[in-house]
Protein backbone atom coordinates (compact mmCIF):
# COMPACT_ATOMS: atom_id res chain seq x y z
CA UNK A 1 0.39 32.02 -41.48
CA UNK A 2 3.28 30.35 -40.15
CA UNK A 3 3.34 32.23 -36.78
CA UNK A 4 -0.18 31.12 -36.57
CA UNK A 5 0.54 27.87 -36.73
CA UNK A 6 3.52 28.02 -34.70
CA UNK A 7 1.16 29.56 -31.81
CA UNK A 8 -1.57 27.09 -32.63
CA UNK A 9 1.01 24.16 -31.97
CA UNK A 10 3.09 25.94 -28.85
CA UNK A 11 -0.75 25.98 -27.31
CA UNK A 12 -0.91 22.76 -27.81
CA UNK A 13 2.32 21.35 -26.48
CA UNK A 14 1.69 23.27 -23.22
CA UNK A 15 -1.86 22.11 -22.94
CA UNK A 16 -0.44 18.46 -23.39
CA UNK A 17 2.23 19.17 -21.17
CA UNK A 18 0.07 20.29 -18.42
CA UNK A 19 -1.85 17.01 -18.51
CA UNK A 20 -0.09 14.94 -15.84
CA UNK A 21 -0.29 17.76 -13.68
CA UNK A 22 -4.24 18.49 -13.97
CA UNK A 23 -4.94 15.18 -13.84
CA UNK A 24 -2.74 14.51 -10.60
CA UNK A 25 -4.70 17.42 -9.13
CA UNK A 26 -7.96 16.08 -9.97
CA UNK A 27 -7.27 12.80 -8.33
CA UNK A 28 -5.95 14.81 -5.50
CA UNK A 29 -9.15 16.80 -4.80
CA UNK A 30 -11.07 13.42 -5.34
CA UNK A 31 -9.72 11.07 -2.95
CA UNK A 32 -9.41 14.45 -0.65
CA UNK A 33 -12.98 15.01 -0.70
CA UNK A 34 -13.66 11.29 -0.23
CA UNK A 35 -11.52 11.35 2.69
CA UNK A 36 -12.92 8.28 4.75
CA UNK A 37 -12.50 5.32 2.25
CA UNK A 38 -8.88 6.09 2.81
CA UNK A 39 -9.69 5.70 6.38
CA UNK A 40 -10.76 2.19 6.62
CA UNK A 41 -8.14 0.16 8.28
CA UNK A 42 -7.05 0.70 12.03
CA UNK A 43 -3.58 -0.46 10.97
CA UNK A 44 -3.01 3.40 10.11
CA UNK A 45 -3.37 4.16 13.68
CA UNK A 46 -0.91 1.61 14.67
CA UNK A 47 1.73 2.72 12.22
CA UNK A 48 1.87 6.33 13.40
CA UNK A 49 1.93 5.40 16.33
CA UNK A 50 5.24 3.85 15.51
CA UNK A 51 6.55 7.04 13.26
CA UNK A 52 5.45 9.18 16.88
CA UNK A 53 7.79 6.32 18.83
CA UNK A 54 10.68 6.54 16.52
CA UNK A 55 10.14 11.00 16.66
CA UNK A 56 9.87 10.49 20.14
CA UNK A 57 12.53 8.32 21.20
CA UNK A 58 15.05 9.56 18.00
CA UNK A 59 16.02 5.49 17.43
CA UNK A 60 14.76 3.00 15.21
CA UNK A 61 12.68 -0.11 16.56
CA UNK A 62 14.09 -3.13 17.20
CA UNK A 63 12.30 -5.32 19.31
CA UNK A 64 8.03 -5.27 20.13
CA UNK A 65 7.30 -2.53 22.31
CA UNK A 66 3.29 -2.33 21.80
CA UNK A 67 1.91 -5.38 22.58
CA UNK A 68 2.55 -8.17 25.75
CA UNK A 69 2.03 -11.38 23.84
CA UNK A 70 5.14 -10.59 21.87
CA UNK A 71 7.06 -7.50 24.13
CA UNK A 72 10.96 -7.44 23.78
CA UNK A 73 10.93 -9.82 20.83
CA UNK A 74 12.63 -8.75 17.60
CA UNK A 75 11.02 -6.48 15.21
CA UNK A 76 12.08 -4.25 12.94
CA UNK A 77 10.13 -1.54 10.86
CA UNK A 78 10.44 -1.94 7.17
CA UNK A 79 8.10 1.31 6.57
CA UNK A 80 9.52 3.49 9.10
CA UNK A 81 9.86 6.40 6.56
CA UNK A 82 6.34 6.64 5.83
CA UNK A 83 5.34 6.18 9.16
CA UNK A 84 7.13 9.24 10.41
CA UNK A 85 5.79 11.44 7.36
CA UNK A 86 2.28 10.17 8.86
CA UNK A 87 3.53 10.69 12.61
CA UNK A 88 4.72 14.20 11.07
CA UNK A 89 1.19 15.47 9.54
CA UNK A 90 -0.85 14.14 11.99
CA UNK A 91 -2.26 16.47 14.19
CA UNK A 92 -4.68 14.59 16.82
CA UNK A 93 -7.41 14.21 13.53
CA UNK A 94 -6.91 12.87 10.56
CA UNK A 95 -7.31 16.17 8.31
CA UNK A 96 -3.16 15.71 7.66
CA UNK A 97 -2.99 11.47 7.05
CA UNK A 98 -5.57 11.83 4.16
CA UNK A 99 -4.36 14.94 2.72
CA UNK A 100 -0.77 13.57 2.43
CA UNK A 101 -2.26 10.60 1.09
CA UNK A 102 -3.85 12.03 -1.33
CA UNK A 103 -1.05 13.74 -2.65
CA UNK A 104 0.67 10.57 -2.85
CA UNK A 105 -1.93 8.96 -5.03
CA UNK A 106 -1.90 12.50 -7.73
CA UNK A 107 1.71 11.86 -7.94
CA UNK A 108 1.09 8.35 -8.79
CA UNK A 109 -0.93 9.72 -11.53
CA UNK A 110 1.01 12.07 -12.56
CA UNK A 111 4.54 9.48 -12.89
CA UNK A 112 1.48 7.42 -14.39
CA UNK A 113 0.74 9.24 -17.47
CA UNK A 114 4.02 10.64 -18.29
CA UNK A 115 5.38 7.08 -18.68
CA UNK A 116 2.10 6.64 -20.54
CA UNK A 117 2.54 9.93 -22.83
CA UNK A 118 5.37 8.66 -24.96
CA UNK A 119 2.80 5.91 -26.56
CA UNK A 120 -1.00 7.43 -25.84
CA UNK A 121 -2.91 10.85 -26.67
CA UNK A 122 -3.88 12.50 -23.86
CA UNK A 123 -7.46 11.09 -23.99
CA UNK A 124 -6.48 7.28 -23.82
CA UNK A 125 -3.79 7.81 -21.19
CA UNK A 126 -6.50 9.40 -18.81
CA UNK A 127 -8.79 6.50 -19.59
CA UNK A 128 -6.01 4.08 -18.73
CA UNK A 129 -5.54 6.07 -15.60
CA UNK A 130 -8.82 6.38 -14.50
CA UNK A 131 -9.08 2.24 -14.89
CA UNK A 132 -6.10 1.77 -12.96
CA UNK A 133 -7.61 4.54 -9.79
CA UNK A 134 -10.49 2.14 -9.98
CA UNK A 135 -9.11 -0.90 -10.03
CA UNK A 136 -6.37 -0.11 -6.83
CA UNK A 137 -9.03 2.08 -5.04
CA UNK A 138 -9.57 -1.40 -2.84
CA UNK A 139 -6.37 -1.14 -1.56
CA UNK A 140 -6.40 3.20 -1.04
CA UNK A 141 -5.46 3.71 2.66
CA UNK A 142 -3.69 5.91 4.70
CA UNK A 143 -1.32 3.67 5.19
CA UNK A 144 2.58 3.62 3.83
CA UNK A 145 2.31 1.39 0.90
CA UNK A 146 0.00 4.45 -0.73
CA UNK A 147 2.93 6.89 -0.03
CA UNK A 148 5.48 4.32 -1.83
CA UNK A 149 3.39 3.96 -4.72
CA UNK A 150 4.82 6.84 -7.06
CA UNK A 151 8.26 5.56 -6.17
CA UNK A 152 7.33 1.56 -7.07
CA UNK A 153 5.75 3.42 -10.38
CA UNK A 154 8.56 5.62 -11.39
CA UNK A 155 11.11 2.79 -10.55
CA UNK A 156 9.62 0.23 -12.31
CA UNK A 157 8.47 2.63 -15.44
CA UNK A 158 11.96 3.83 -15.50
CA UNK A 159 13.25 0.55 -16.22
CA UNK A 160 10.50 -0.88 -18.40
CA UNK A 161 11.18 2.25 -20.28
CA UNK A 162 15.12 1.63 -20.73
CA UNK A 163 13.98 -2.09 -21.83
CA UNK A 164 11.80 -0.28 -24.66
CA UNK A 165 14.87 1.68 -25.64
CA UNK A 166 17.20 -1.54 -25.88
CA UNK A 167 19.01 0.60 -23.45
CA UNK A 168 20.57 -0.34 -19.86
CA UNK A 169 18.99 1.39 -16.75
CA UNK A 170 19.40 5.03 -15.69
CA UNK A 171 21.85 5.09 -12.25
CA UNK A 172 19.18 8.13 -11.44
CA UNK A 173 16.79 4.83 -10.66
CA UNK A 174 18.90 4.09 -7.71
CA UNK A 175 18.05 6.87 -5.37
CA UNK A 176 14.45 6.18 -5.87
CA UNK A 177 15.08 2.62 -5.22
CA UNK A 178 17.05 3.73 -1.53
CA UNK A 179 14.01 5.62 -0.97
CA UNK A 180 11.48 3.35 -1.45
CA UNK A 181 13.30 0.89 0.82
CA UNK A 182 12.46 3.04 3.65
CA UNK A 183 8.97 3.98 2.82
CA UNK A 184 7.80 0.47 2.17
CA UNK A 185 8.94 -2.81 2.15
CA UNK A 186 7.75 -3.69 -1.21
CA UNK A 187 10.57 -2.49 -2.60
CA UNK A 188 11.40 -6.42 -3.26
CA UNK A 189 9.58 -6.53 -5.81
CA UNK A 190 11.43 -3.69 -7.70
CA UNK A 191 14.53 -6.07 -7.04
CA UNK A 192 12.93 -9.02 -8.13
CA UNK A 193 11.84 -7.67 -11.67
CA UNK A 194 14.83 -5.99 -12.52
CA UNK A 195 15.93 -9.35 -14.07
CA UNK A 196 12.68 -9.91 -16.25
CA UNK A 197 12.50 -6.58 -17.48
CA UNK A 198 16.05 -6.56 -18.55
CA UNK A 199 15.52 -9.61 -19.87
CA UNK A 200 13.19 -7.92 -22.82
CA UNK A 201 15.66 -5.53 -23.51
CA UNK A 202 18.58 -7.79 -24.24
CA UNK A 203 15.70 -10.34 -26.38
CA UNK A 204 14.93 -7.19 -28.48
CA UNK A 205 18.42 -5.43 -28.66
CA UNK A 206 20.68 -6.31 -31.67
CA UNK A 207 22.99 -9.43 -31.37
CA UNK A 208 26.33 -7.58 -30.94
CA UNK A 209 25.01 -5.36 -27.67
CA UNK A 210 23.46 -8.08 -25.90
CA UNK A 211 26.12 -9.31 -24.23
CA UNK A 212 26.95 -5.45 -22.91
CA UNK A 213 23.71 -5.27 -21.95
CA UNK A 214 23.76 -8.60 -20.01
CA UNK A 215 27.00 -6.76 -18.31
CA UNK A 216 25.53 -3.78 -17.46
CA UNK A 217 21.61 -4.85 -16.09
CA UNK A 218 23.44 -7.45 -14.03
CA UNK A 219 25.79 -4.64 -12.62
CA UNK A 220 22.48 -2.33 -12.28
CA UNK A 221 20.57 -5.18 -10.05
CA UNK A 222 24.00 -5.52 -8.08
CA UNK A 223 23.60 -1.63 -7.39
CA UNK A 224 20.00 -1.50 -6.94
CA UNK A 225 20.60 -4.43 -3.89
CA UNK A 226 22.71 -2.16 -2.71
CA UNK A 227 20.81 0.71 -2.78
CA UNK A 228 18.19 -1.21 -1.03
CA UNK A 229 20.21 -1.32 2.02
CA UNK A 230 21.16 2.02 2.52
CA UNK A 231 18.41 1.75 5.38
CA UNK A 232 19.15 2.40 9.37
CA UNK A 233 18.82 -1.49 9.42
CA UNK A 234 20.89 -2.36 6.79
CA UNK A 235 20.75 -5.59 4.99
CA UNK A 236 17.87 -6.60 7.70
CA UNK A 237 15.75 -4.72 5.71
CA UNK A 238 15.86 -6.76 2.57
CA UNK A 239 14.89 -9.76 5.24
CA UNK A 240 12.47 -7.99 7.55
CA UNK A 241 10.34 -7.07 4.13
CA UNK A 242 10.32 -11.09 3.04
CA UNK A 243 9.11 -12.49 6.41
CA UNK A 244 5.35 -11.53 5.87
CA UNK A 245 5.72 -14.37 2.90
CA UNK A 246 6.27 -16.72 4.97
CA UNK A 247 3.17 -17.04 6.95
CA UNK A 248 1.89 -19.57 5.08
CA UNK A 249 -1.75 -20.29 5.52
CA UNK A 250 -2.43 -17.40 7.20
CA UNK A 251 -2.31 -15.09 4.69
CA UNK A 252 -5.54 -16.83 3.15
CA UNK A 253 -6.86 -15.86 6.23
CA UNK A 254 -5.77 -11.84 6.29
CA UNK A 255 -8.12 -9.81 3.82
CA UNK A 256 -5.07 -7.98 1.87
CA UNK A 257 -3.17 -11.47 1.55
CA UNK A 258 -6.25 -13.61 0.33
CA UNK A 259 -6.53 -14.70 -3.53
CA UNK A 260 -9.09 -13.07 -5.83
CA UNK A 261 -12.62 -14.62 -5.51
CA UNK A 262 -13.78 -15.37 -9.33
CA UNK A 263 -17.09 -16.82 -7.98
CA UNK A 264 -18.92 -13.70 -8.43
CA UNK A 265 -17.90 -10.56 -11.00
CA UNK A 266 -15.95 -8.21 -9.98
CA UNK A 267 -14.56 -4.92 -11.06
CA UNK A 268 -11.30 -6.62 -11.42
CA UNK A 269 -12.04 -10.28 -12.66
CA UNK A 270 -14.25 -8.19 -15.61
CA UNK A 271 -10.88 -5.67 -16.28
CA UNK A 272 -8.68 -9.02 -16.72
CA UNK A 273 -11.38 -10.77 -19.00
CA UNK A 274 -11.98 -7.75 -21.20
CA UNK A 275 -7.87 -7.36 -21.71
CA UNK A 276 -7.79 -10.80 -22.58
CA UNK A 277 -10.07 -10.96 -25.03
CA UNK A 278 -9.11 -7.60 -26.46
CA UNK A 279 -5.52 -8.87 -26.84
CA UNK A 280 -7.32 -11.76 -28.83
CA UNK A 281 -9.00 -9.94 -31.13
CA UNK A 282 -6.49 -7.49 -31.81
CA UNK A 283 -4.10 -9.95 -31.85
CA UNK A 284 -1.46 -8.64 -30.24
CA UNK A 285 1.35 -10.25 -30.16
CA UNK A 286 4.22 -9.97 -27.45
CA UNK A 287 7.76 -11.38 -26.99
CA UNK A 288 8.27 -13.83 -24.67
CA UNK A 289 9.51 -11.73 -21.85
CA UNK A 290 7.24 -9.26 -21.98
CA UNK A 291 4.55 -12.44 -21.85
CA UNK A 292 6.21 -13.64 -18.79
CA UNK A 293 6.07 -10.25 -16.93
CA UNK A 294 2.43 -9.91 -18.12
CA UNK A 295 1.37 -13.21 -16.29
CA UNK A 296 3.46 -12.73 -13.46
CA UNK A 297 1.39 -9.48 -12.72
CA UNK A 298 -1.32 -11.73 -13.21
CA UNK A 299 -0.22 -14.25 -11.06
CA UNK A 300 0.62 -11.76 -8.53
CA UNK A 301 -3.05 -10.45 -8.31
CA UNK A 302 -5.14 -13.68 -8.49
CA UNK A 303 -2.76 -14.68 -5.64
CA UNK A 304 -3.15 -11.61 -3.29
CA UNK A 305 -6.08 -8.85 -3.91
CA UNK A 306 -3.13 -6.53 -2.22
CA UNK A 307 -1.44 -7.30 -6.13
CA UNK A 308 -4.34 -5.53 -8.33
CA UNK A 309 -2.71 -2.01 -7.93
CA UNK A 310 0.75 -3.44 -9.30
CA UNK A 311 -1.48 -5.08 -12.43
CA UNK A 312 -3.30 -2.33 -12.53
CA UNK A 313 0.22 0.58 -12.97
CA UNK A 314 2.48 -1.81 -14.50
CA UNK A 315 0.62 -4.12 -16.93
CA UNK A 316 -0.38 -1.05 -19.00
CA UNK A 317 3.55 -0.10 -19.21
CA UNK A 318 4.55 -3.47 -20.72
CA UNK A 319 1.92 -3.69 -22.82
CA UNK A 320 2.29 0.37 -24.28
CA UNK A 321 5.43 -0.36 -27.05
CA UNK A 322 3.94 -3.46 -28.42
CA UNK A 323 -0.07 -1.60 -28.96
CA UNK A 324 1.33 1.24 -30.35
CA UNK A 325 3.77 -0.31 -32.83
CA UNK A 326 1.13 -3.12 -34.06
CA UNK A 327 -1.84 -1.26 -33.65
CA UNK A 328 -0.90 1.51 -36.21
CA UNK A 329 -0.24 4.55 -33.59
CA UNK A 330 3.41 4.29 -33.96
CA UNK A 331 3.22 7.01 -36.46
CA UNK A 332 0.94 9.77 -34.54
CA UNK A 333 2.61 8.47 -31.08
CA UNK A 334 6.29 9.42 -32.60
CA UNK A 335 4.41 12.87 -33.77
CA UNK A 336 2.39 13.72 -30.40
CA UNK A 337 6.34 12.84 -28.74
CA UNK A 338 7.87 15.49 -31.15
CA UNK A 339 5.44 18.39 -30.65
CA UNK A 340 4.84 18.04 -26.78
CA UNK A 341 7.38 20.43 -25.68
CA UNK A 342 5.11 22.90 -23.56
CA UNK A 343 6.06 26.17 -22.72
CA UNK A 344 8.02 26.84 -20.01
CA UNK A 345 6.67 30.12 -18.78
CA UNK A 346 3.16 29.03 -19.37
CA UNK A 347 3.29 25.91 -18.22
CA UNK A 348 5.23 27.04 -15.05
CA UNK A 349 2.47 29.77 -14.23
CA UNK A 350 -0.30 27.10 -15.01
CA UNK A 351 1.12 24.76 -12.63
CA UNK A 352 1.02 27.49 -9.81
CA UNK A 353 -2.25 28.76 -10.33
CA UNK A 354 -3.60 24.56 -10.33
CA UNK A 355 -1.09 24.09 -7.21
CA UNK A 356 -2.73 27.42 -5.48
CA UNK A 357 -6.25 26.57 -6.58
CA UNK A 358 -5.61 22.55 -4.84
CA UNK A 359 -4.21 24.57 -1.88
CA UNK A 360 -7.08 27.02 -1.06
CA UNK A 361 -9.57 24.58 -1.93
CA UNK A 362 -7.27 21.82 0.85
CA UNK A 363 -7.72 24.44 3.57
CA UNK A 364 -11.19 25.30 2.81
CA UNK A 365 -12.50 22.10 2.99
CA UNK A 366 -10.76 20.81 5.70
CA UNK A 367 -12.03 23.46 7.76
CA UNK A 368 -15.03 22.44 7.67
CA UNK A 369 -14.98 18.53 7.11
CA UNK A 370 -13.57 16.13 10.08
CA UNK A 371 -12.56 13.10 9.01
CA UNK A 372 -12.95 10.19 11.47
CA UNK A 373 -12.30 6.93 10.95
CA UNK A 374 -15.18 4.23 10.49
CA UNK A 375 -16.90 3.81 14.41
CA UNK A 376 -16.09 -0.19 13.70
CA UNK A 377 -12.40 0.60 14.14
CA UNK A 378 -12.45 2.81 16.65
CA UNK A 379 -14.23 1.58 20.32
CA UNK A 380 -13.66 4.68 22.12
CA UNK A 381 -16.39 4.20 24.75
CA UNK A 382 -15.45 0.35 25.23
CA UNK A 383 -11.36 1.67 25.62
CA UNK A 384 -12.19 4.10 28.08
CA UNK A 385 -14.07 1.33 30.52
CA UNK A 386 -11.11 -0.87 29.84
CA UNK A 387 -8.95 1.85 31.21
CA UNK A 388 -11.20 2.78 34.19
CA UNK A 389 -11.33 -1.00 34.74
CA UNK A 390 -7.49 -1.26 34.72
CA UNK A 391 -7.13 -4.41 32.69
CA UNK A 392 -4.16 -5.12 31.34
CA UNK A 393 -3.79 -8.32 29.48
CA UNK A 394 -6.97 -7.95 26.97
CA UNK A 395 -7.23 -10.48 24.54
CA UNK A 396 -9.16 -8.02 21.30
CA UNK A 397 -9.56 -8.66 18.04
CA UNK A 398 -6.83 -7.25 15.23
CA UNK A 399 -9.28 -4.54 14.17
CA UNK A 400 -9.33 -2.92 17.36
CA UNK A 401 -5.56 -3.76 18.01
CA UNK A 402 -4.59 -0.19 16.17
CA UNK A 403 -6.79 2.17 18.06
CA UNK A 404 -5.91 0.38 21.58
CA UNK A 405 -2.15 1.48 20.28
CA UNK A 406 -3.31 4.59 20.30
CA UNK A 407 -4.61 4.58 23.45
CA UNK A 408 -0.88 3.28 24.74
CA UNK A 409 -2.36 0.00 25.84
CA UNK A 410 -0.30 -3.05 25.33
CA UNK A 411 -2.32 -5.62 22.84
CA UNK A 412 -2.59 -8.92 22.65
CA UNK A 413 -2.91 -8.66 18.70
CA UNK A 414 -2.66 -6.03 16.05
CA UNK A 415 -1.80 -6.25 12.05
CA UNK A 416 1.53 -7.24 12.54
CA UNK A 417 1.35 -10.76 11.21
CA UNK A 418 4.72 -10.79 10.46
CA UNK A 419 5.76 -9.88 14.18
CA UNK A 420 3.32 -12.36 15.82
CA UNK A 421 4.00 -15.96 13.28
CA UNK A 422 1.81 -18.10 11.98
CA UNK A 423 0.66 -20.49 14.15
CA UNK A 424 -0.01 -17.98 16.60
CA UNK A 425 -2.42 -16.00 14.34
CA UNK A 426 -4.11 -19.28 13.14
CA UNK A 427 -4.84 -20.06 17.26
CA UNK A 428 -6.06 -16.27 17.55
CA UNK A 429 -8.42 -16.86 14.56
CA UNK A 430 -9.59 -20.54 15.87
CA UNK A 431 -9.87 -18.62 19.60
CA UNK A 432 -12.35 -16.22 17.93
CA UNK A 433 -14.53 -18.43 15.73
CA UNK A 434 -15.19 -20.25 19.33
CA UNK A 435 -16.23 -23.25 17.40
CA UNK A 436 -13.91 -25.33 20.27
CA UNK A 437 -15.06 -23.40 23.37
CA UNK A 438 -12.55 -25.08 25.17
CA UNK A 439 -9.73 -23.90 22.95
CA UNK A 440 -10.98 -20.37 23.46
CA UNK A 441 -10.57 -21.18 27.44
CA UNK A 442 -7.52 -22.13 27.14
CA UNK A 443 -5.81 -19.66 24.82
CA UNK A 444 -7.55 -16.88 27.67
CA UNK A 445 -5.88 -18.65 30.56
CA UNK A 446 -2.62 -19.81 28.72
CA UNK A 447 -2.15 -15.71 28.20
CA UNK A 448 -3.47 -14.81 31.53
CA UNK A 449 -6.11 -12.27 30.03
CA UNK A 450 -8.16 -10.46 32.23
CA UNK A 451 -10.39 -8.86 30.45
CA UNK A 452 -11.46 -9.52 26.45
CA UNK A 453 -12.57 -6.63 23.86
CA UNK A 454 -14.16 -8.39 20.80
CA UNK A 455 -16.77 -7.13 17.80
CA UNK A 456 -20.44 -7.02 19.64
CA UNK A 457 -21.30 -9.61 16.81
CA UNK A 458 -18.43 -12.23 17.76
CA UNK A 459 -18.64 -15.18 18.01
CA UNK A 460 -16.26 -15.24 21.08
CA UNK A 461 -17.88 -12.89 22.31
CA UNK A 462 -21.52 -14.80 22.56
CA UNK A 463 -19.75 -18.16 24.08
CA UNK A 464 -17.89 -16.17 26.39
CA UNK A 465 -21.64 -14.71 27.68
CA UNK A 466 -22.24 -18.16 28.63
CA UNK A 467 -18.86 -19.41 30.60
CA UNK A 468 -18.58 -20.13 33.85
CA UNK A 469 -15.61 -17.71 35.02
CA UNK A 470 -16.66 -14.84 32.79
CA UNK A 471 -19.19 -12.19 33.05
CA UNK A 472 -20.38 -9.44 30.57
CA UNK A 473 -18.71 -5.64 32.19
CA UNK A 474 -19.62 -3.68 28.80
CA UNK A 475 -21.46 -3.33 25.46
CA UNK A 476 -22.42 -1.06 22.71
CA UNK A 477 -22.91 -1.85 18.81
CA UNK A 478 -19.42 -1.74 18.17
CA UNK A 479 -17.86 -4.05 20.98
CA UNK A 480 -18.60 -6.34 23.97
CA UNK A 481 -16.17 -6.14 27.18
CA UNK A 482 -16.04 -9.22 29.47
CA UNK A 483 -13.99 -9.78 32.65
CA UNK A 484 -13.28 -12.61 34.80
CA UNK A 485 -15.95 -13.17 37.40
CA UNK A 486 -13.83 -15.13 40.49
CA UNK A 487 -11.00 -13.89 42.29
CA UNK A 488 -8.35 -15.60 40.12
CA UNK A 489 -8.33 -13.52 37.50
CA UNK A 490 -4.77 -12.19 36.01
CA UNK A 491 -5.05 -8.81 36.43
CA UNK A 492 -2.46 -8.05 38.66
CA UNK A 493 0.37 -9.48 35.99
CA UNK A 494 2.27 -6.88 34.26
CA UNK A 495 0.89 -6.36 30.59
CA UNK A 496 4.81 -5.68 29.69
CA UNK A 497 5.58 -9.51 31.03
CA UNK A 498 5.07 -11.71 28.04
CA UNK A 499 3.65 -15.24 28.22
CA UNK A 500 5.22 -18.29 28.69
């Protein structure tokens, strides 16, 4: 009887210790599969182009070398990690992009529920998992904030977890934090909650450690800035990630940057109402740091849509140790902890045959599916008649800024807000509305464009049909081409000569 029940519960453990893993594979296959709503942002074909500049040219970026409204200016690449692992798997399609991307969102999963597993069955944790895929799915793309995810998770869990231990921060957290400086420059974020979350573990530590704990979080955030420098540009970094928060009003105006719209339901705005009032009828009841992280993560998401992933990973985290304990799953949580030690030969041999299985079915199905990006972002026929035309200084629209990258053309705009400022984004956005047609004019001629490459539907577009000095070269349902008409036009000025 006994080795019966010894087998029954060894099954068990390896079954639950397999869990991460199966899941991260089944998100794997599934955003693999669905390959193109990871491709749905031409800023992924501007950032490897940058990873290919970097392998190219074996140096880092310093200054603006893809556009002529901003060439030889300083700029600085706060992602260049990612950008190279993208520059790396990308093989003239975009089989390699989604399939690393992919990856990176299974191991988000899988960091995911084993900081979940601790506090959940299996069952809830998946369901908490499966909310969070949903809820960040918005901001999925093949683009290097997806590959710094499982680093921001495993960072941030590891120190939410030392704060449920009443327990000062694991120096193991620091490589991970090095890292995901140079994958992503949201690594601020990491730095800026290392004080709230240690915060709740010095509240709810006895009062004879809390001053040693005060000691050594403080000494941990000293490291962890540190650590966040040990970039090819140094301390620049830490500043080159903080300038895209200073652009003000424009980042109402960028989709990523703009607030949550609660004028009409939304996946998200019914998540956030249904915690709220679950909270309230459970009653749950939370110390006052833990209350202040919680509405910070709100705060964060209602401010910038870009946010809902971090509400969506982390919110679950600092609520786990306060459901369980006042919920009554303290008891079976503390049990399911106990007997989860999975096998290691089975659960080894598992994990290679799901690893193998991902693999064959990877290759398979690549083989047979292209993945292209969405025709909206990509105007290959308009490009080409740019190129045969020979214009140089085309004033485009952002969208298109990535592919024309691509295409090694110099560009008056792409989705670098941060390299291009505020005001100047705000007179691109007024130029395009083409509510002031003599704004537009003069933005064209203060620029010396030669030729313009904007959405067939813009509004820019349509005035410019209608302007004495321009005529119509080129259109299609995805973009209109128009060219000055007279014998003054700029054509002849170097796109690599900015304007003064």
């Amino acid at each position: 009887m006994s080795l019966s029940i010894t087998s029954s519960v060894s099954s068990r453990s390896a079954a639950r210790g397999l869990v991460p893993l199966c899941a991260a594979v089944g998100a794997y296959l599934f955003y693999l599969s669905a390959g193109e709503i990871l491709l749905r942002d031409s800023d992924s074909m501007w950032q490897i182009r940058v990873g290919q500049w970097i392998l190219d040219h074996g140096a880092m970026p310093t200054t603006d070398v893809f556009s002529f409204t901003r060439f030889g200016e300083p700029w600085i690449s706060s992602s260049w990690l990612s950008q190279v692992a993208y520059a790396l798997v990308y093989g003239g399609d975009w089989a390699g992009p989604v399939i690393l991307t992919s990856i990176a969102i299974g191991a988000t999963v899988a960091v995911f529920l084993h900081l979940l597993s601790p506090y959940f069955d299996p069952a809830r944790a998946i369901l908490i998992a499966a909310l969070a895929l949903l809820l960040s799915t918005i901001h999925f793309f093949a683009r290097p904030h997806v590959l710094a995810l499982p680093v921001l998770l495993a960072f941030i869990g590891g120190l939410i977890a030392s704060a449920d231990r009443r327990a000062s921060p694991s120096w193991w957290l620091l490589p991970l934090m090095t890292l995901w400086a140079n994958l992503h420059g949201g690594f601020v974020l990491g730095l800026a909650l290392i004080g709230p979350i240690g915060l709740e573990a010095v509240w709810s530590a006895e009062p004879g450690r809390r001053r040693q704990l005060v000691v050594r979080w403080g000494l941990f955030g000293l490291a962890a800035l540190a650590a966040s420098c040990v970039t090819p540009y140094g301390w620049n970094s830490l500043l080159g990630a903080t300038k895209i928060l200073n652009l003000g009003k424009l980042l109402t105006l960028i989709g990523e940057w703009k607030p949550a719209d609660f004028s009409k339901l939304s996946f998200f705005e019914a998540t956030l109402l249904g915690l709220i009032g679950l909270i309230c009828y459970r009653g749950l009841t939370l110390s006052v740091p833990r209350i202040l992280l919680l509405l910070g993560l709100i705060w964060m998401a209602l401010s910038h849509i870009r946010n809902i992933e971090v509400f969506a990973f982390i919110a679950p985290l600092v609520l786990a140790k306060p459901m369980v304990e006042q919920w009554g799953m303290a008891r079976a949580a503390a049990s399911r902890f106990d007997e989860t030690r999975p096998v290691p030969v089975v659960t080894i041999l598992a994990a290679i045959a799901m690893v193998l299985g991902a693999w064959l079915t990877t290759t398979s199905f690549v083989a047979q599916h292209p993945f292209k990006f969405l025709p909206a972002f990509s105007p290959v026929a308009a490009v080409d008649v740019l190129q045969q035309h020979k214009a140089q200084r085309v004033f485009s629209t952002a969208p298109f800024g990535g592919y024309m990258v691509s295409r090694d053309m110099k560009v008056f705009i792409d989705g670098r807000a941060e390299l291009y400022g505020e005001q100047f984004v705000l007179d691109y956005y007024a130029a395009l509305d083409a509510r002031d047609v003599g704004q537009l004019l003069d933005l064209l001629d203060k620029y010396r464009i030669d030729a313009t490459l904007l959405s067939a539907d813009s509004p820019a577009g349509n005035a410019l049909d209608h302007l004495k000095g321009w005529k119509r070269l080129y259109r299609d349902d995805i973009a209109v081409i128009h060219v000055r008409s007279d014998d003054t036009k700029a054509g002849a000025v170097p796109a690599t000569e900015s304007a003064k």
